[in-house]
PDB file of N, CA and C in Angstrom:
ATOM      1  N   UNK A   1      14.911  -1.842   7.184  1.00  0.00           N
ATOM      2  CA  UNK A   1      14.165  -2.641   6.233  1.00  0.00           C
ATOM      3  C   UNK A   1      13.499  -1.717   5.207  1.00  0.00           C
ATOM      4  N   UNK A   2      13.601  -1.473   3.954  1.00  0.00           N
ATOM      5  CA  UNK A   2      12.600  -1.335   2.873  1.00  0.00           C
ATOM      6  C   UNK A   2      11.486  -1.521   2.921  1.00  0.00           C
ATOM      7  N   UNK A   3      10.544  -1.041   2.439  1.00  0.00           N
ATOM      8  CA  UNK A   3       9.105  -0.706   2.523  1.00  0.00           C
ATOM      9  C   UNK A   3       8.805  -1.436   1.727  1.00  0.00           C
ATOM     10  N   UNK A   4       7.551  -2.485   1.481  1.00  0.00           N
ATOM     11  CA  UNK A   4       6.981  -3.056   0.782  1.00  0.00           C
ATOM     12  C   UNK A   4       5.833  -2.948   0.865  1.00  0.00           C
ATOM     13  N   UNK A   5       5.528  -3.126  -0.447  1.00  0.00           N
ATOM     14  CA  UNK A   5       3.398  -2.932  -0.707  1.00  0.00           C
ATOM     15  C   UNK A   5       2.919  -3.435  -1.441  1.00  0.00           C
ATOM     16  N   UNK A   6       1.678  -3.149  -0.901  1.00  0.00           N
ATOM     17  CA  UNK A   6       0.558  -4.284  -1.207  1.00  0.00           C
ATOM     18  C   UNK A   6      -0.259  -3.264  -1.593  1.00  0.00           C
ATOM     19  N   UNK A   7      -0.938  -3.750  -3.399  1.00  0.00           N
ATOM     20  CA  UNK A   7      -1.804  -2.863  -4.192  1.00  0.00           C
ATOM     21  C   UNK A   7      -3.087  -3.468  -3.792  1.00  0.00           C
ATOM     22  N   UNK A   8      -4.004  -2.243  -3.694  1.00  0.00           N
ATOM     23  CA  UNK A   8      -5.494  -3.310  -3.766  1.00  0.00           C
ATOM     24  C   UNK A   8      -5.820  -3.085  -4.558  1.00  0.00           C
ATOM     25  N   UNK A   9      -7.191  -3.570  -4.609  1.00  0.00           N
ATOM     26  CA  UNK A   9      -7.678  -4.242  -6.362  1.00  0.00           C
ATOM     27  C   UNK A   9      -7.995  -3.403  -7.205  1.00  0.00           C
ATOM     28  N   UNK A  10      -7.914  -2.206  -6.882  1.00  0.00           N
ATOM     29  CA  UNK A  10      -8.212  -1.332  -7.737  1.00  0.00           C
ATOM     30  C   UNK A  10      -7.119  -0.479  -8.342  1.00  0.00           C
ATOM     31  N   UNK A  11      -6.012  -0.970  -7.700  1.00  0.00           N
ATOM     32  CA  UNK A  11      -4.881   0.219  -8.406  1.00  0.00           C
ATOM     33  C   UNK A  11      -4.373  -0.695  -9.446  1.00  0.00           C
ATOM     34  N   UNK A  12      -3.972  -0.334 -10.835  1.00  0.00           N
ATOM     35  CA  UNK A  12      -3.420  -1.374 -11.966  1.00  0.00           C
ATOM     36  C   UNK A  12      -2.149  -1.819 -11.855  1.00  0.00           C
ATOM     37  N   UNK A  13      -2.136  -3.029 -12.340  1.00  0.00           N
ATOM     38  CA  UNK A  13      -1.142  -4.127 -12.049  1.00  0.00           C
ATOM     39  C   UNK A  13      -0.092  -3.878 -12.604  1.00  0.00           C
ATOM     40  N   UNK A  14      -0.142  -2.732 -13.992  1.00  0.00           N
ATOM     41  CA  UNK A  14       0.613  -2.321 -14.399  1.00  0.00           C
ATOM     42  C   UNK A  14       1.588  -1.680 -13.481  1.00  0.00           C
ATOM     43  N   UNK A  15       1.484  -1.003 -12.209  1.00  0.00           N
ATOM     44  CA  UNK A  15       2.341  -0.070 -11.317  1.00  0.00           C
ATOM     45  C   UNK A  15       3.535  -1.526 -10.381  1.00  0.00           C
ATOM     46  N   UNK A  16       2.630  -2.105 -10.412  1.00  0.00           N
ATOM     47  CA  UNK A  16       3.264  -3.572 -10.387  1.00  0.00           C
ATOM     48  C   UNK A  16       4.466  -4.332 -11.218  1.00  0.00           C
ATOM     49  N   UNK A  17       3.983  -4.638 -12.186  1.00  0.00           N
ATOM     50  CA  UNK A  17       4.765  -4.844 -13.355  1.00  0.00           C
ATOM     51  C   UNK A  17       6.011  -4.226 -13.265  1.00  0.00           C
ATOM     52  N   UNK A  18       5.591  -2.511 -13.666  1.00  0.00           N
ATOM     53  CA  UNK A  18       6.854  -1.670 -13.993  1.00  0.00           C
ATOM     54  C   UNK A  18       7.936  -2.027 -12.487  1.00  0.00           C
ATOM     55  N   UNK A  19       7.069  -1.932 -11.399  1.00  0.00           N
ATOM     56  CA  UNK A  19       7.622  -1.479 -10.039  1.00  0.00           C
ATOM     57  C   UNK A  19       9.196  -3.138 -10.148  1.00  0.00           C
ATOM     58  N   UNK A  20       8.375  -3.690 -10.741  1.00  0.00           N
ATOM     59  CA  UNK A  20       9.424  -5.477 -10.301  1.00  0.00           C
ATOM     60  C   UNK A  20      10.409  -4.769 -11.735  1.00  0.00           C
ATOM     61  N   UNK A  21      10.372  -4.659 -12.162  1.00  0.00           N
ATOM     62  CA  UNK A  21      11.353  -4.155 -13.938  1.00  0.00           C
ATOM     63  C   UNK A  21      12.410  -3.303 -13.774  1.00  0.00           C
ATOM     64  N   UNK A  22      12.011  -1.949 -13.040  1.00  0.00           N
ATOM     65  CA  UNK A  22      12.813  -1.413 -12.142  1.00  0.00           C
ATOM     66  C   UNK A  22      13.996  -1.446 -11.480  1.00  0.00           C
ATOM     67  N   UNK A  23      13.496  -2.378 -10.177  1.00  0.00           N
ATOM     68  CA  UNK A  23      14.340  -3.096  -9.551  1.00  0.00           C
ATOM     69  C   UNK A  23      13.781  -4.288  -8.399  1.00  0.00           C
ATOM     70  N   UNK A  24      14.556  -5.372  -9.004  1.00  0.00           N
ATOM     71  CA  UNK A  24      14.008  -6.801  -8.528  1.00  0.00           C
ATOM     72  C   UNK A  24      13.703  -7.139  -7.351  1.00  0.00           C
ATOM     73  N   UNK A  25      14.349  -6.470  -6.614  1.00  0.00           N
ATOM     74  CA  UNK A  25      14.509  -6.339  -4.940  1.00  0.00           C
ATOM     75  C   UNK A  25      12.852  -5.747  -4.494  1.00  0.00           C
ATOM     76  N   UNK A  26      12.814  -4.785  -5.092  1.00  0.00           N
ATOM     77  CA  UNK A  26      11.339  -4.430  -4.505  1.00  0.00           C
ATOM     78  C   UNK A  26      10.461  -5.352  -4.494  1.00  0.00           C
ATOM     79  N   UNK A  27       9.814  -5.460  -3.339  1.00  0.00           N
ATOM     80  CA  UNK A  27       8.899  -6.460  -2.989  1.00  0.00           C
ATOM     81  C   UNK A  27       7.385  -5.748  -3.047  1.00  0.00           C
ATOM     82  N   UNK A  28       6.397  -5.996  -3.884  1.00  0.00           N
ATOM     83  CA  UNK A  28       4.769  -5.354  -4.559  1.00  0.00           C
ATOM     84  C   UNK A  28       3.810  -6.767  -4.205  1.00  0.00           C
ATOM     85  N   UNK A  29       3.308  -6.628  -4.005  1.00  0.00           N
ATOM     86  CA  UNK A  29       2.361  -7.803  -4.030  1.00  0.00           C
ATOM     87  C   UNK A  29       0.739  -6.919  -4.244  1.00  0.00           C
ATOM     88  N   UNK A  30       0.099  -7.273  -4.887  1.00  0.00           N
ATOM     89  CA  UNK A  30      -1.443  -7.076  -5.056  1.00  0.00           C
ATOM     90  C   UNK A  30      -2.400  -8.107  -4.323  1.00  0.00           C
ATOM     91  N   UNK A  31      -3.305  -7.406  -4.334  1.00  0.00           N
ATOM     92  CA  UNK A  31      -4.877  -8.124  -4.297  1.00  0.00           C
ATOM     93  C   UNK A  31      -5.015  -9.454  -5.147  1.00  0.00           C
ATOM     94  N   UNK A  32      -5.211 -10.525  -4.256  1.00  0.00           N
ATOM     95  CA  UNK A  32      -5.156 -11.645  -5.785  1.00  0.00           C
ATOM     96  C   UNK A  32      -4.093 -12.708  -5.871  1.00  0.00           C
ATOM     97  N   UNK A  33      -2.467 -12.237  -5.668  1.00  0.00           N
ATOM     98  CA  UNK A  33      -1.617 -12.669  -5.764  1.00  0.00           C
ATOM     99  C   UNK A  33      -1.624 -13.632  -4.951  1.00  0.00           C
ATOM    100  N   UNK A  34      -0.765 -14.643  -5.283  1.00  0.00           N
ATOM    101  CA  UNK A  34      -0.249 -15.633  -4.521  1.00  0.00           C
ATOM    102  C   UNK A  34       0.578 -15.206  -3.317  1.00  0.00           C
ATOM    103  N   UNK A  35      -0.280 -15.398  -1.891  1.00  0.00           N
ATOM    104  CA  UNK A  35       0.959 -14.825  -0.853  1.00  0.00           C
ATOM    105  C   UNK A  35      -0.134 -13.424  -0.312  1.00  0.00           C
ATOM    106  N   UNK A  36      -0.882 -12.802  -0.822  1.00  0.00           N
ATOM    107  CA  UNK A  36      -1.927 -11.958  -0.567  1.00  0.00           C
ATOM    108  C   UNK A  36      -2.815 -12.079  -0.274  1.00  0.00           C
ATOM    109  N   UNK A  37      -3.744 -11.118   0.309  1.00  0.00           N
ATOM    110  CA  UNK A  37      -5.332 -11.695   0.520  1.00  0.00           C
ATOM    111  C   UNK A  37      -5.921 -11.802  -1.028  1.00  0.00           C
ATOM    112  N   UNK A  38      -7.250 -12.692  -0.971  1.00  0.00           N
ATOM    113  CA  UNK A  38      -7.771 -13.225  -2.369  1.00  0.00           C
ATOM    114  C   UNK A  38      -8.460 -11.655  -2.710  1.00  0.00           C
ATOM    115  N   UNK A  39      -9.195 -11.348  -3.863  1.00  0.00           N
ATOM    116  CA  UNK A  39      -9.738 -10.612  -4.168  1.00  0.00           C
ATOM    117  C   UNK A  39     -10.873 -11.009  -3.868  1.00  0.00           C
ATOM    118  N   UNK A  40     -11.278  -9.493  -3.553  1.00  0.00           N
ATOM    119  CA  UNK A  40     -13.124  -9.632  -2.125  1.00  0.00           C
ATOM    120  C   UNK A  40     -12.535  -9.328  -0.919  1.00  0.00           C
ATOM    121  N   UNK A  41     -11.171  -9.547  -0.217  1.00  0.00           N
ATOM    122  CA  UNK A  41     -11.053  -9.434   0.923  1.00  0.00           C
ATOM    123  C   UNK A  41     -12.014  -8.342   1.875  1.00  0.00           C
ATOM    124  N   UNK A  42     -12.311  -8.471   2.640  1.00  0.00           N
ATOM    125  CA  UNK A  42     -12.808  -7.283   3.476  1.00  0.00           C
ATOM    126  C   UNK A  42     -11.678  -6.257   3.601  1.00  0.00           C
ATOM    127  N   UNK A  43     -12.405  -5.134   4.026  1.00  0.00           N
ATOM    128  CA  UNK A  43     -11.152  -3.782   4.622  1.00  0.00           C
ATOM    129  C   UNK A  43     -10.378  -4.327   5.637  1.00  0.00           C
ATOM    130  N   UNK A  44     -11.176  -4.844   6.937  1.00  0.00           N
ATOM    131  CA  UNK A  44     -10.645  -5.108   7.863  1.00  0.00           C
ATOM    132  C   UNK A  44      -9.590  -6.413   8.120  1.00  0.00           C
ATOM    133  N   UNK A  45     -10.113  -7.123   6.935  1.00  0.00           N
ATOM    134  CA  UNK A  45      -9.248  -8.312   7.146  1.00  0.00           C
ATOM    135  C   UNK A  45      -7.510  -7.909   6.245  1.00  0.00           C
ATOM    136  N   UNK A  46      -8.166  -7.385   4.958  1.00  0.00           N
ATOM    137  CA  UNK A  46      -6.450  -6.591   4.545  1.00  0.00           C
ATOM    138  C   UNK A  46      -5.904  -5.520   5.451  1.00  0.00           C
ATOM    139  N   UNK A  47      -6.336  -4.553   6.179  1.00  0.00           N
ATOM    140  CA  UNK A  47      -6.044  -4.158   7.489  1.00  0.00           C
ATOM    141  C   UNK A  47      -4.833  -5.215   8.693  1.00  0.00           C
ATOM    142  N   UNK A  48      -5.679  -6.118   8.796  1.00  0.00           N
ATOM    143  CA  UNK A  48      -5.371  -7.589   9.636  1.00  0.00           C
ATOM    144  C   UNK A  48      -3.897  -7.639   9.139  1.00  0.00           C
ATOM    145  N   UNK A  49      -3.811  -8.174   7.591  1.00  0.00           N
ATOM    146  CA  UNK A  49      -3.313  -8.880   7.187  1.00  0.00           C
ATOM    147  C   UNK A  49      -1.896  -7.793   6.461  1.00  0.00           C
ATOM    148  N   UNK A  50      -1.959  -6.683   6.600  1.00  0.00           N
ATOM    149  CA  UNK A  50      -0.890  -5.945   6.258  1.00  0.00           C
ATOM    150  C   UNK A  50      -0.139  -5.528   7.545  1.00  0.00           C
ATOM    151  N   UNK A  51      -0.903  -5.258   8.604  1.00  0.00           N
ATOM    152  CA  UNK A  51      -0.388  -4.962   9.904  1.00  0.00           C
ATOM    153  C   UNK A  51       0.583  -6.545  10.253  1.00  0.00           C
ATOM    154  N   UNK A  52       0.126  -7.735   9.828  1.00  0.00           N
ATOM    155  CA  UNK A  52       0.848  -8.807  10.677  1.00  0.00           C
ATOM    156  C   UNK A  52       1.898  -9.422   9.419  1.00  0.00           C
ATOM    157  N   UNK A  53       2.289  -8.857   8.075  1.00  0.00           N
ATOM    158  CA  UNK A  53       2.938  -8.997   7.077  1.00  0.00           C
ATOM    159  C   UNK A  53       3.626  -8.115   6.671  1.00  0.00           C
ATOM    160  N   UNK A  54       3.460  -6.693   6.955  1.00  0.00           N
ATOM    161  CA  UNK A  54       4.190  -5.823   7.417  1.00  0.00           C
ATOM    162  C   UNK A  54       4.576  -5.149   5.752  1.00  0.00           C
ATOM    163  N   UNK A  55       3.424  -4.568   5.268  1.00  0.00           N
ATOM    164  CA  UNK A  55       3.376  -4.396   4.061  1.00  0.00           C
ATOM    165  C   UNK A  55       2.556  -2.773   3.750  1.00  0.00           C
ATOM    166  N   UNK A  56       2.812  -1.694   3.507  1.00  0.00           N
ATOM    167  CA  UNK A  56       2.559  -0.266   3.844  1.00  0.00           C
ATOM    168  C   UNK A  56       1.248  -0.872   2.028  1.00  0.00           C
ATOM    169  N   UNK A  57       0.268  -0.606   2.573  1.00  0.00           N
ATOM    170  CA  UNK A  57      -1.253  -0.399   2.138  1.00  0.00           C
ATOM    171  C   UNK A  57      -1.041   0.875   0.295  1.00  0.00           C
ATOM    172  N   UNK A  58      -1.491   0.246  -0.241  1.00  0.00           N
ATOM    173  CA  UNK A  58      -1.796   1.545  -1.218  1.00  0.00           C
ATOM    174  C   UNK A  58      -2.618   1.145  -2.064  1.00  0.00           C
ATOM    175  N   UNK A  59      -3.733   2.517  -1.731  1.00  0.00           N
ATOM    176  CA  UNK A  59      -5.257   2.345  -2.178  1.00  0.00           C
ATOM    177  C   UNK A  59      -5.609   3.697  -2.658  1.00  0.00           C
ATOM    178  N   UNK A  60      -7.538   3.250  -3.369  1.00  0.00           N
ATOM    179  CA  UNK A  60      -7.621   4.724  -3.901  1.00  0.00           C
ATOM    180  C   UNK A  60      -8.663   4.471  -2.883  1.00  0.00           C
ATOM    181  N   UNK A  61      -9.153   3.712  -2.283  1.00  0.00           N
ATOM    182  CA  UNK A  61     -10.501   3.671  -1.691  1.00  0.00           C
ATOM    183  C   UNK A  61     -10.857   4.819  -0.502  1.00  0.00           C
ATOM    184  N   UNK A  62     -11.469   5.803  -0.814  1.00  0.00           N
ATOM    185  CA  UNK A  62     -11.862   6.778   0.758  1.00  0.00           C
ATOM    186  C   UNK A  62     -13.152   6.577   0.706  1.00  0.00           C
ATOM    187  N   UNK A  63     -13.758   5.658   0.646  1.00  0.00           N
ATOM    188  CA  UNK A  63     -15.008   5.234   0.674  1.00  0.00           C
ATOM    189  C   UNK A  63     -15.587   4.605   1.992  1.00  0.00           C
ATOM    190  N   UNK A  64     -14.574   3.291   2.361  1.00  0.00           N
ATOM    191  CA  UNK A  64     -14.659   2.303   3.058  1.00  0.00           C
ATOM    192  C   UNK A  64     -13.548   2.241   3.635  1.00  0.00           C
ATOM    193  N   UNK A  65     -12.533   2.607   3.535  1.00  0.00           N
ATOM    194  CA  UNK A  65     -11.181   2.164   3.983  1.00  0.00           C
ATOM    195  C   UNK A  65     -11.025   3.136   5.023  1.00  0.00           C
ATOM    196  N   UNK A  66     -11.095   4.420   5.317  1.00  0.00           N
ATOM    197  CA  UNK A  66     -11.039   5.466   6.265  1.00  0.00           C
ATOM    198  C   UNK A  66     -11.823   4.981   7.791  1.00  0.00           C
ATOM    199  N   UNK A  67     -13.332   4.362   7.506  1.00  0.00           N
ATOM    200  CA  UNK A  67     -13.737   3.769   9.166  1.00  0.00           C
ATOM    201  C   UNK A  67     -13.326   3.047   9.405  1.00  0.00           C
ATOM    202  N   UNK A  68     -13.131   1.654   8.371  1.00  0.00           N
ATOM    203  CA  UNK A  68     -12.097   0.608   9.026  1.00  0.00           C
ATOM    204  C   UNK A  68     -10.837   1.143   9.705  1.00  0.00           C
ATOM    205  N   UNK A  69      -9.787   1.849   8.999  1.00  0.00           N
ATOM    206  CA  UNK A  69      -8.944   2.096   9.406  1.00  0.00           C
ATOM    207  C   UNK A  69      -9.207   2.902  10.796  1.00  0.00           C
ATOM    208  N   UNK A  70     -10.302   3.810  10.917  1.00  0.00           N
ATOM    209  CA  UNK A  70     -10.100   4.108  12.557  1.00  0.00           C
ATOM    210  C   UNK A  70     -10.198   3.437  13.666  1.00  0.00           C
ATOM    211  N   UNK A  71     -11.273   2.333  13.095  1.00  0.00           N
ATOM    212  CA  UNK A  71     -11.579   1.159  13.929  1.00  0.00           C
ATOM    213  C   UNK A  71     -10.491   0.582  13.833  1.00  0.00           C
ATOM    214  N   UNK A  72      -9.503  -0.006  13.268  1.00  0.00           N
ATOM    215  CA  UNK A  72      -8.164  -0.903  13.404  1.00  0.00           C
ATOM    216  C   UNK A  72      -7.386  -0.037  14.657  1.00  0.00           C
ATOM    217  N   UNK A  73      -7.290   1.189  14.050  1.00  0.00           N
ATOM    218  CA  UNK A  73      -6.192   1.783  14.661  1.00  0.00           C
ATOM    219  C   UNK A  73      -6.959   2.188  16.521  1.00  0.00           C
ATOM    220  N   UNK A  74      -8.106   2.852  16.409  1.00  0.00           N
ATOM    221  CA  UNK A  74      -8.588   2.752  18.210  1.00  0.00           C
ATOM    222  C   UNK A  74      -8.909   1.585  18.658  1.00  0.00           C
ATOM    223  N   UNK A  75      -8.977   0.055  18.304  1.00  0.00           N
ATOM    224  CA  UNK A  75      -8.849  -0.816  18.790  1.00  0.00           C
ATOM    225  C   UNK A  75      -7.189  -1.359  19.508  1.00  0.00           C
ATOM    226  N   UNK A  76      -6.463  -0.544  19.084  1.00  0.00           N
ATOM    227  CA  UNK A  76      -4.866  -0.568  19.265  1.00  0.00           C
ATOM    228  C   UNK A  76      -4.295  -1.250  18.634  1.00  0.00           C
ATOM    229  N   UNK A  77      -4.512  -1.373  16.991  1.00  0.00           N
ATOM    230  CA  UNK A  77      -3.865  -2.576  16.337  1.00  0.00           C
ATOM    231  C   UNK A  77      -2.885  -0.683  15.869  1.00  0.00           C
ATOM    232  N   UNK A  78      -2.138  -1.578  14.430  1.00  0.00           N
ATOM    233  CA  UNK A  78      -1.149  -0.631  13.899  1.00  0.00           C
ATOM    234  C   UNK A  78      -1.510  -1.032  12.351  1.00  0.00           C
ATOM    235  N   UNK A  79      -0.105  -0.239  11.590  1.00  0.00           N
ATOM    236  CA  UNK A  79      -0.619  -0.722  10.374  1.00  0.00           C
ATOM    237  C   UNK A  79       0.938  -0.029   9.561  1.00  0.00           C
ATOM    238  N   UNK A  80       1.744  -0.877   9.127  1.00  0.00           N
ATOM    239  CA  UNK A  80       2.864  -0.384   8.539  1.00  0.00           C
ATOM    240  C   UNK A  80       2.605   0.963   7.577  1.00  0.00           C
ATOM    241  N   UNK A  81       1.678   1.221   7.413  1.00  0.00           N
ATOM    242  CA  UNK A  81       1.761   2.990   6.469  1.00  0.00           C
ATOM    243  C   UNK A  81       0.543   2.571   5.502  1.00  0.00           C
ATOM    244  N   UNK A  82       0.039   3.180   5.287  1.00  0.00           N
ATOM    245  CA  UNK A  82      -1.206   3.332   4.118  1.00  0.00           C
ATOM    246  C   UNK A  82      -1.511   4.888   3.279  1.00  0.00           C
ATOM    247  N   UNK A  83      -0.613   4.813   2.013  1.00  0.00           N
ATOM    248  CA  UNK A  83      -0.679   5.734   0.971  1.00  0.00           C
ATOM    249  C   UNK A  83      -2.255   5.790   0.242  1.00  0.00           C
ATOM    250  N   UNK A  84      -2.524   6.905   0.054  1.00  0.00           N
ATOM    251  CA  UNK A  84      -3.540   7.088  -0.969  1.00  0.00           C
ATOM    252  C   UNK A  84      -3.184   7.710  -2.172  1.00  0.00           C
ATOM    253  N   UNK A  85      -3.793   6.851  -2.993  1.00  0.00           N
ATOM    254  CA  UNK A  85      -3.155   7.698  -4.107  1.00  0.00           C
ATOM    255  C   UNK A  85      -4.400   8.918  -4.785  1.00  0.00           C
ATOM    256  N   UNK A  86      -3.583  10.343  -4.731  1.00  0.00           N
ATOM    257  CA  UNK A  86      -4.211  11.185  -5.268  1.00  0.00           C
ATOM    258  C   UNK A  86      -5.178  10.815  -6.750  1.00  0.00           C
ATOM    259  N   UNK A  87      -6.322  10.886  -6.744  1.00  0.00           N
ATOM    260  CA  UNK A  87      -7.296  11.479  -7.730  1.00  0.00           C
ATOM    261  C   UNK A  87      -6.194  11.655  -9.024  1.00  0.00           C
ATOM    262  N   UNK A  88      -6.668  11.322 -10.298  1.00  0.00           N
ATOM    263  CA  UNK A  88      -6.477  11.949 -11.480  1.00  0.00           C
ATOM    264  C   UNK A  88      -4.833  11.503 -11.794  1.00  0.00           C
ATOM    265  N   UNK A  89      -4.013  10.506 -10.646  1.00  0.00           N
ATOM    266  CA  UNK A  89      -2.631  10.586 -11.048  1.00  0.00           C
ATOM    267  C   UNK A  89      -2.060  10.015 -12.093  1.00  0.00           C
ATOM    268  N   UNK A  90      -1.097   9.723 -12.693  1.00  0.00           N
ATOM    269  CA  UNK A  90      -0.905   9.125 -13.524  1.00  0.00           C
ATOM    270  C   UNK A  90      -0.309   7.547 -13.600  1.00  0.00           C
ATOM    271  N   UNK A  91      -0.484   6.260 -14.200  1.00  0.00           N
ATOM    272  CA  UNK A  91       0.334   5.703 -13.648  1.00  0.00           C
ATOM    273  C   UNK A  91       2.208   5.745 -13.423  1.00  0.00           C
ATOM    274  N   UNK A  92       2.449   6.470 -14.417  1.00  0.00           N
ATOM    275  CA  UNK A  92       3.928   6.683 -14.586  1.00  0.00           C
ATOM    276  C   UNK A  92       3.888   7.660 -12.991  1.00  0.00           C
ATOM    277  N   UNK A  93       3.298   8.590 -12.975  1.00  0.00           N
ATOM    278  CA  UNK A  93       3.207   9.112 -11.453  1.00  0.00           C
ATOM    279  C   UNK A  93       3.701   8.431 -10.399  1.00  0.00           C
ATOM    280  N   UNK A  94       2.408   7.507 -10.595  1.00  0.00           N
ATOM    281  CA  UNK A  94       2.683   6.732  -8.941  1.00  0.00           C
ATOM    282  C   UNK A  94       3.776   5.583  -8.784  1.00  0.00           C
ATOM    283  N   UNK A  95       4.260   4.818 -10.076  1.00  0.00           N
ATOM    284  CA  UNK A  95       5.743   4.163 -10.374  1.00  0.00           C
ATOM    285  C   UNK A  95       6.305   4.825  -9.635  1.00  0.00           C
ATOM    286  N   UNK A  96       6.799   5.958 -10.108  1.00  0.00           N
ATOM    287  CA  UNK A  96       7.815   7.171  -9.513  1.00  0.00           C
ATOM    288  C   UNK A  96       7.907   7.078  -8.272  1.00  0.00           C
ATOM    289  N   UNK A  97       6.514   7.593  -8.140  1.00  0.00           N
ATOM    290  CA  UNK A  97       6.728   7.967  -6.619  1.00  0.00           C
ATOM    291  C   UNK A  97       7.040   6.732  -5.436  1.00  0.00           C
ATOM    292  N   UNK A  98       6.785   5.715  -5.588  1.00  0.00           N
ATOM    293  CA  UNK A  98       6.581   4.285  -5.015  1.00  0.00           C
ATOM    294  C   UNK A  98       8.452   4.105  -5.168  1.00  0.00           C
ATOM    295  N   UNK A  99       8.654   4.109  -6.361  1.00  0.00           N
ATOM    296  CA  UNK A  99      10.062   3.874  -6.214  1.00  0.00           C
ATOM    297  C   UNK A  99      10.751   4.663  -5.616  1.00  0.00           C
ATOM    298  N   UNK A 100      10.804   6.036  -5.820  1.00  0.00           N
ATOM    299  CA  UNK A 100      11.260   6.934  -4.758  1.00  0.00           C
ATOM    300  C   UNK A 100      11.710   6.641  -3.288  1.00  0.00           C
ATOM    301  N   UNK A 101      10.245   6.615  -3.054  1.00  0.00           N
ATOM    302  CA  UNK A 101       9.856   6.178  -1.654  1.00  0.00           C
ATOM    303  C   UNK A 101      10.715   4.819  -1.413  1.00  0.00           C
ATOM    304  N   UNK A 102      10.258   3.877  -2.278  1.00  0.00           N
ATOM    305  CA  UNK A 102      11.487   2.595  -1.582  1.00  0.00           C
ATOM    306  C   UNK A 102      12.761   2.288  -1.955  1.00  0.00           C
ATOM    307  N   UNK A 103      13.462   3.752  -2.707  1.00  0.00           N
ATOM    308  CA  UNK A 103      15.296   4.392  -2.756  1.00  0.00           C
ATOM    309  C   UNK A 103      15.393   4.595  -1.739  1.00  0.00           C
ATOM    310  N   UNK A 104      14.750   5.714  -1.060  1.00  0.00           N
ATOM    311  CA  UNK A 104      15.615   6.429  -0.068  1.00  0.00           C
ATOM    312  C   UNK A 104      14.934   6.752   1.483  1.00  0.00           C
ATOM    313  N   UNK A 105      13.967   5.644   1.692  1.00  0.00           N
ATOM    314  CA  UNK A 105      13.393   5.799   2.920  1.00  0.00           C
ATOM    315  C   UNK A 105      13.209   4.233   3.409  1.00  0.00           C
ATOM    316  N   UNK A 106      13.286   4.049   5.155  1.00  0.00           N
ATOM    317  CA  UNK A 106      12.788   2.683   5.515  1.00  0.00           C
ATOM    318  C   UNK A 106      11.507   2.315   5.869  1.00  0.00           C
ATOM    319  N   UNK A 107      11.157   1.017   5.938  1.00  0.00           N
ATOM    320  CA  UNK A 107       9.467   1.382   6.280  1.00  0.00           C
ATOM    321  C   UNK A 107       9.614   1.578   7.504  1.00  0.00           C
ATOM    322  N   UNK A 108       9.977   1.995   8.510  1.00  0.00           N
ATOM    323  CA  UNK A 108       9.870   1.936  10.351  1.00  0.00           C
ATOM    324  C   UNK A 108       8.975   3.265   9.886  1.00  0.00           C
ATOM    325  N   UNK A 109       9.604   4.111   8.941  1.00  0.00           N
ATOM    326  CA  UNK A 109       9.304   6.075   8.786  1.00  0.00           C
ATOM    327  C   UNK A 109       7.389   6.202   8.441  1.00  0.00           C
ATOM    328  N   UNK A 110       6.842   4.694   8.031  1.00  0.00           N
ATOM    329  CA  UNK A 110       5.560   5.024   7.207  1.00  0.00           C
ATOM    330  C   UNK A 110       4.543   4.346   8.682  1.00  0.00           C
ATOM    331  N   UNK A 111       5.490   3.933   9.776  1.00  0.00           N
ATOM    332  CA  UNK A 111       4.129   3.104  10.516  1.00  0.00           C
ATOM    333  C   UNK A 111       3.378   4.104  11.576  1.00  0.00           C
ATOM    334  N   UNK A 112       1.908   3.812  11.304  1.00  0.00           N
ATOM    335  CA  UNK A 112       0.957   3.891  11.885  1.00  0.00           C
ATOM    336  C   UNK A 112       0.733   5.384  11.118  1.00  0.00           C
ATOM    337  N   UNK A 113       1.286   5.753   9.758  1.00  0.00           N
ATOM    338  CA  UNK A 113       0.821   6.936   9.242  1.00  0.00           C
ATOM    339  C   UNK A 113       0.459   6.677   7.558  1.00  0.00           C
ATOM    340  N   UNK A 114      -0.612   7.416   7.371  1.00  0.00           N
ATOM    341  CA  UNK A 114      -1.313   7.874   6.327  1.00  0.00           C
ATOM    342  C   UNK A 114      -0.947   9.191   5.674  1.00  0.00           C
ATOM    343  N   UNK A 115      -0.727   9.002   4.391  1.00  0.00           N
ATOM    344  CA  UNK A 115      -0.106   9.666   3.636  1.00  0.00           C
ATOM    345  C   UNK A 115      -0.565   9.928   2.249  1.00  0.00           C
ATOM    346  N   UNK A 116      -0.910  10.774   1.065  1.00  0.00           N
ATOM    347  CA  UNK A 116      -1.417  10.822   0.114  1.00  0.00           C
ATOM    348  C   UNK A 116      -0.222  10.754  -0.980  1.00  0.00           C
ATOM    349  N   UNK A 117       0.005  10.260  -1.993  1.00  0.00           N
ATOM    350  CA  UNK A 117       0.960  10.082  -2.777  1.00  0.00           C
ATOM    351  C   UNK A 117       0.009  10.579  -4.586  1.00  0.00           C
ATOM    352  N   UNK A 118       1.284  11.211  -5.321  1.00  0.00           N
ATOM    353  CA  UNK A 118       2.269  11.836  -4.915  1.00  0.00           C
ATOM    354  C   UNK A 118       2.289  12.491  -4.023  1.00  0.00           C
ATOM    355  N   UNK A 119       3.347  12.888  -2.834  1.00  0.00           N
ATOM    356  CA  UNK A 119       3.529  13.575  -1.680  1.00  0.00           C
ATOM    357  C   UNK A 119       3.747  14.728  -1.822  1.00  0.00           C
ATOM    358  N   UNK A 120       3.991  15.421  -3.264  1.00  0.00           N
ATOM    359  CA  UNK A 120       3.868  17.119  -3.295  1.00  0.00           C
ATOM    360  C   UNK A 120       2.236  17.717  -3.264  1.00  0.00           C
TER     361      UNK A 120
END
């Protein structure tokens, strides 16, 4: 299976946009969207809700998102993959890299791991 993701509210919709233009098949969903959690969600409940939809996380948040996530994960839940995106990137950057990532890899490769993107 292909990797699919879910932007939160803070990454631009634009990476979205381009990501469906691309190629149609890729499946993006944001914060907000129809089919997503609403915007406001809690950490823990998009946590919840990506682990049981099966949708690899990509956020800038290391604020709030890092205790939830330990708490998800030592409670024994999982979580299909959760990218951070590096500080300062560009959006043409993280297009790239997102598409990359869902050319030539499956999501089984991203679960229960955290990863910073771009990955160089």
């Amino acid at each position: 299976m292909k990797p699919r993701f879910l932007l939160d509210e803070h990454i631009p919709r634009a990476i979205q946009r381009q990501l469906r233009r691309q190629h149609s098949d890729l499946e993006i969903l944001a914060i907000g969207d129809s089919g997503a959690p609403p915007v406001g969600t809690s950490d823990p409940d998009i946590l919840n809700w990506v682990e049981q939809n099966n949708y690899i996380l990509v956020t800038e948040n290391r604020s709030t998102i890092p205790t939830h996530l330990s708490n998800h994960l030592s409670s024994g839940r999982h979580i299909p993959g959760l990218f951070w995106v590096r500080p300062g990137v560009s959006i043409g950057r993280i297009i790239e890299e997102l598409y990359l990532i869902w050319v030539v890899s499956t999501a089984e490769e991203y679960k229960d791991r955290t990863l910073f993107i771009p990955l160089d």
